[in-house]
N, C-alpha and C. Protein backbone atom coordinates (compact mmCIF):
# COMPACT_ATOMS: atom_id res chain seq x y z
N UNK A 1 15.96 -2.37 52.77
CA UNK A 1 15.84 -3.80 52.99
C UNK A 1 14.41 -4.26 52.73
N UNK A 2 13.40 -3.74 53.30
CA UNK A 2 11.64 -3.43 52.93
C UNK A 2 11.63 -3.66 51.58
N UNK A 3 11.99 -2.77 50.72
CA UNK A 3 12.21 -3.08 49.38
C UNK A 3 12.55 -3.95 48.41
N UNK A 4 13.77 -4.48 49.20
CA UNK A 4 14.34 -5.75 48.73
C UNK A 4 13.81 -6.93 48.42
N UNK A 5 12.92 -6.82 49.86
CA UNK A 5 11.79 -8.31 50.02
C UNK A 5 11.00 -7.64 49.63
N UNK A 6 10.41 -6.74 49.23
CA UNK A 6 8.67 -6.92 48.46
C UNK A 6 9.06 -6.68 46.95
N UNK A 7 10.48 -6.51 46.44
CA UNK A 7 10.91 -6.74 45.12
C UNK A 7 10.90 -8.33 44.86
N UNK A 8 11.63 -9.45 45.91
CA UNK A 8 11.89 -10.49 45.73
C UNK A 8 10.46 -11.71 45.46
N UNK A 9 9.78 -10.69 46.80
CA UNK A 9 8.17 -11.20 46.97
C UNK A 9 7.27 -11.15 45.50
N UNK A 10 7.52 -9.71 44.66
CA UNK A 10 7.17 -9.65 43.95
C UNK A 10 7.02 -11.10 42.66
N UNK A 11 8.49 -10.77 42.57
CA UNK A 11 9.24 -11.88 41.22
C UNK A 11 8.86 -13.24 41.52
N UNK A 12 8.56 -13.69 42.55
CA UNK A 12 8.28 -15.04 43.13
C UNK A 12 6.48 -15.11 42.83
N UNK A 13 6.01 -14.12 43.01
CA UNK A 13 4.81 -14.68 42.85
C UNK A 13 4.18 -14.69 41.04
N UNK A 14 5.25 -13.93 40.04
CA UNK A 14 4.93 -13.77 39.35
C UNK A 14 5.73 -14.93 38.35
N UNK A 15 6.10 -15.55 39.51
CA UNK A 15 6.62 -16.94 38.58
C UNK A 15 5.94 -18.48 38.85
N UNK A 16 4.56 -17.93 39.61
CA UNK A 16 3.96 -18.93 39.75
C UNK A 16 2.97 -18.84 38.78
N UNK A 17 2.63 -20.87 38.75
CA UNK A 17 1.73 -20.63 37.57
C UNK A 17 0.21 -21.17 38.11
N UNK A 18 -0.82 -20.09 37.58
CA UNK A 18 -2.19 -20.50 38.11
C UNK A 18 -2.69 -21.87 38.20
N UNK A 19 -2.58 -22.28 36.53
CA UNK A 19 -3.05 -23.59 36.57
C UNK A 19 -2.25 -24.34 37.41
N UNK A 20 -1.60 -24.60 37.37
CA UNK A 20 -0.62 -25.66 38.64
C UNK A 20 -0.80 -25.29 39.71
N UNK A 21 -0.87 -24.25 39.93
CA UNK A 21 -1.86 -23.92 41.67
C UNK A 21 -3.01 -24.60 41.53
N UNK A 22 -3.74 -24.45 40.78
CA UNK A 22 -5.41 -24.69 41.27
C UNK A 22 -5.57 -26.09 40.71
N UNK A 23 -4.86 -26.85 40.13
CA UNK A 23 -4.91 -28.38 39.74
C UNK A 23 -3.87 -28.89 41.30
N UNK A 24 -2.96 -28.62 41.29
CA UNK A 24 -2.36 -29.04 42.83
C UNK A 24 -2.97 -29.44 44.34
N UNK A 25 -4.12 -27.52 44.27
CA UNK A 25 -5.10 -27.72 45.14
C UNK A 25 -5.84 -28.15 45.09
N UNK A 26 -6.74 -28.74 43.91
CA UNK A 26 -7.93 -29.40 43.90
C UNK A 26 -7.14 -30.89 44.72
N UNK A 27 -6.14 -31.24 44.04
CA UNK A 27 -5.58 -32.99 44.17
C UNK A 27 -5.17 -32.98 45.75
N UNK A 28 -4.73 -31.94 46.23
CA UNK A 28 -4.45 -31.82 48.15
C UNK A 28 -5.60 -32.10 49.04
N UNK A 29 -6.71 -31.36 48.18
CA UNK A 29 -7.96 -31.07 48.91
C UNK A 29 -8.84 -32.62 48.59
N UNK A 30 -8.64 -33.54 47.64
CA UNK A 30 -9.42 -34.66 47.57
C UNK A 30 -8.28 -35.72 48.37
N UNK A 31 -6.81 -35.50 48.47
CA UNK A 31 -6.09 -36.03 49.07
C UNK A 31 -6.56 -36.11 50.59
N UNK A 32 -6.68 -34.96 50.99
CA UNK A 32 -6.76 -34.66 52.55
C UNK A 32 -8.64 -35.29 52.68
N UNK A 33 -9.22 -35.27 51.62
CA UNK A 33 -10.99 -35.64 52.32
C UNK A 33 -11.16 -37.13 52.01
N UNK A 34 -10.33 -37.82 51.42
CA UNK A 34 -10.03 -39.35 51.50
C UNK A 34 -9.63 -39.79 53.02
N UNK A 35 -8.52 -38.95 53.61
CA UNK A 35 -8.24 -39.32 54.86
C UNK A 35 -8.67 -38.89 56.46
N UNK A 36 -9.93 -38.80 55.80
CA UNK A 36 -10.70 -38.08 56.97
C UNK A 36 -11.55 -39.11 57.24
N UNK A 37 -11.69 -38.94 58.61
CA UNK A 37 -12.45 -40.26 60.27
C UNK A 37 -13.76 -40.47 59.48
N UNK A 38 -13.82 -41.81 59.36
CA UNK A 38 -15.48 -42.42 59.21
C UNK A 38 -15.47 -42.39 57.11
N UNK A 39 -14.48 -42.40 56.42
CA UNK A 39 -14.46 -42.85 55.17
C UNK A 39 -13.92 -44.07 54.84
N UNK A 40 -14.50 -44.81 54.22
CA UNK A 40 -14.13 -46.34 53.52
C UNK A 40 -12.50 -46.12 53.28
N UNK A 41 -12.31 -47.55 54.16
CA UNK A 41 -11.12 -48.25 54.06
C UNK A 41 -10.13 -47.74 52.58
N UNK A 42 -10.85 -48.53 51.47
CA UNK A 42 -10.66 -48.57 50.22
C UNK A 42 -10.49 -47.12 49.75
N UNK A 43 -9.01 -46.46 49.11
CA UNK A 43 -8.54 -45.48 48.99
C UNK A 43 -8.45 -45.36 47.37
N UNK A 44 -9.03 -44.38 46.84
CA UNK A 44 -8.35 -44.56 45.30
C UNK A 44 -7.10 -44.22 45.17
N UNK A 45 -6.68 -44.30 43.84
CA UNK A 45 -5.08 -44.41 43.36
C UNK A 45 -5.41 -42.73 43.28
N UNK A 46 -3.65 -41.59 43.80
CA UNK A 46 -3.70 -40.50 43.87
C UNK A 46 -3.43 -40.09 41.87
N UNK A 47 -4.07 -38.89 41.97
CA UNK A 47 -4.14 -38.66 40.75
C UNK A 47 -2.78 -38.22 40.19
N UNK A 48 -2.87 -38.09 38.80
CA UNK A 48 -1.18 -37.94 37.91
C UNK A 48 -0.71 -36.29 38.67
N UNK A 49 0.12 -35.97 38.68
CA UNK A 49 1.01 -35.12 39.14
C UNK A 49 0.55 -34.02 38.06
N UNK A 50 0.66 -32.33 37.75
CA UNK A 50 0.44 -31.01 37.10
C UNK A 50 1.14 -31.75 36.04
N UNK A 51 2.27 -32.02 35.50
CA UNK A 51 3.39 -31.95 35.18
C UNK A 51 2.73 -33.18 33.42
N UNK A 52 2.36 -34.38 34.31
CA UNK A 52 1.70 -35.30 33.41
C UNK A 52 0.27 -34.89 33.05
N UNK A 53 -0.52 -34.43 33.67
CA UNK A 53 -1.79 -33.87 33.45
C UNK A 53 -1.63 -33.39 32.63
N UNK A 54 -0.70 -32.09 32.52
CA UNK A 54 0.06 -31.32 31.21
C UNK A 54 -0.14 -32.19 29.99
N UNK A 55 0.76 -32.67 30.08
CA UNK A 55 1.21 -33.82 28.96
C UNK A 55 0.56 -34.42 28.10
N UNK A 56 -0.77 -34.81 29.18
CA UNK A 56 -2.06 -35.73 28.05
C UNK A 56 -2.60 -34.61 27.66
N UNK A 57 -2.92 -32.85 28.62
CA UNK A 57 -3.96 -32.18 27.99
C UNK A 57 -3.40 -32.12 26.51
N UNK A 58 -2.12 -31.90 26.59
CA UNK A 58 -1.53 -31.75 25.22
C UNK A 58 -1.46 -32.61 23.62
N UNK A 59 -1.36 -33.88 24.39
CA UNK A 59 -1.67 -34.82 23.65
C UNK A 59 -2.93 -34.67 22.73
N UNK A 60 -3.83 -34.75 23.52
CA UNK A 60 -5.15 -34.92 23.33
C UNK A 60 -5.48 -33.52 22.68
N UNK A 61 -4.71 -32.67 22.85
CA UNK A 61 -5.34 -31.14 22.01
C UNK A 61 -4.67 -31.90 20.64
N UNK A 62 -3.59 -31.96 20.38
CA UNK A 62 -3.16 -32.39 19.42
C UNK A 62 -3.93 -33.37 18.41
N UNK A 63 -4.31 -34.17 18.60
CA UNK A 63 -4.67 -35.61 18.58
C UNK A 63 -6.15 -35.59 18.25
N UNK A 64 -7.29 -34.39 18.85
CA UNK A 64 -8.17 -33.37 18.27
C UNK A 64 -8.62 -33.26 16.72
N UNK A 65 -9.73 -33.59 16.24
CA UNK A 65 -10.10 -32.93 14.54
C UNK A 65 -10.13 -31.41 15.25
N UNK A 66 -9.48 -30.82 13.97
CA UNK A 66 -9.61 -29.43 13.45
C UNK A 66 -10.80 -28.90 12.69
């Protein structure tokens, strides 16, 4: 059974993807220090989601002189 779950544990972590971890966490971590005691009222707009971030990096590689 031990096995089972550190097989399952395994496959799960190897289906995560770095960049979308560490672009996620950066956007949690400016999320969460916006809403912390004694910061201005005035909130910026939350940033685009991994998913669209994607999208323009791509664009814009494209879109690039060679």
């Amino acid at each position: 059974m031990l096995r089972l779950a550190l097989l399952t544990l395994a496959l799960l972590a190897g289906c995560a993807s770095p960049d979308r971890n560490f672009y996620e966490g950066i956007r949690q971590e400016n999320a969460r220090r916006q809403h912390e005691p004694g910061r201005d009222i005035s909130r910026d707009a939350p940033p685009p989601g991994y998913d669209a971030y994607e999208k323009e990096r791509q664009r814009l590689k494209e879109e690039s002189p060679k």
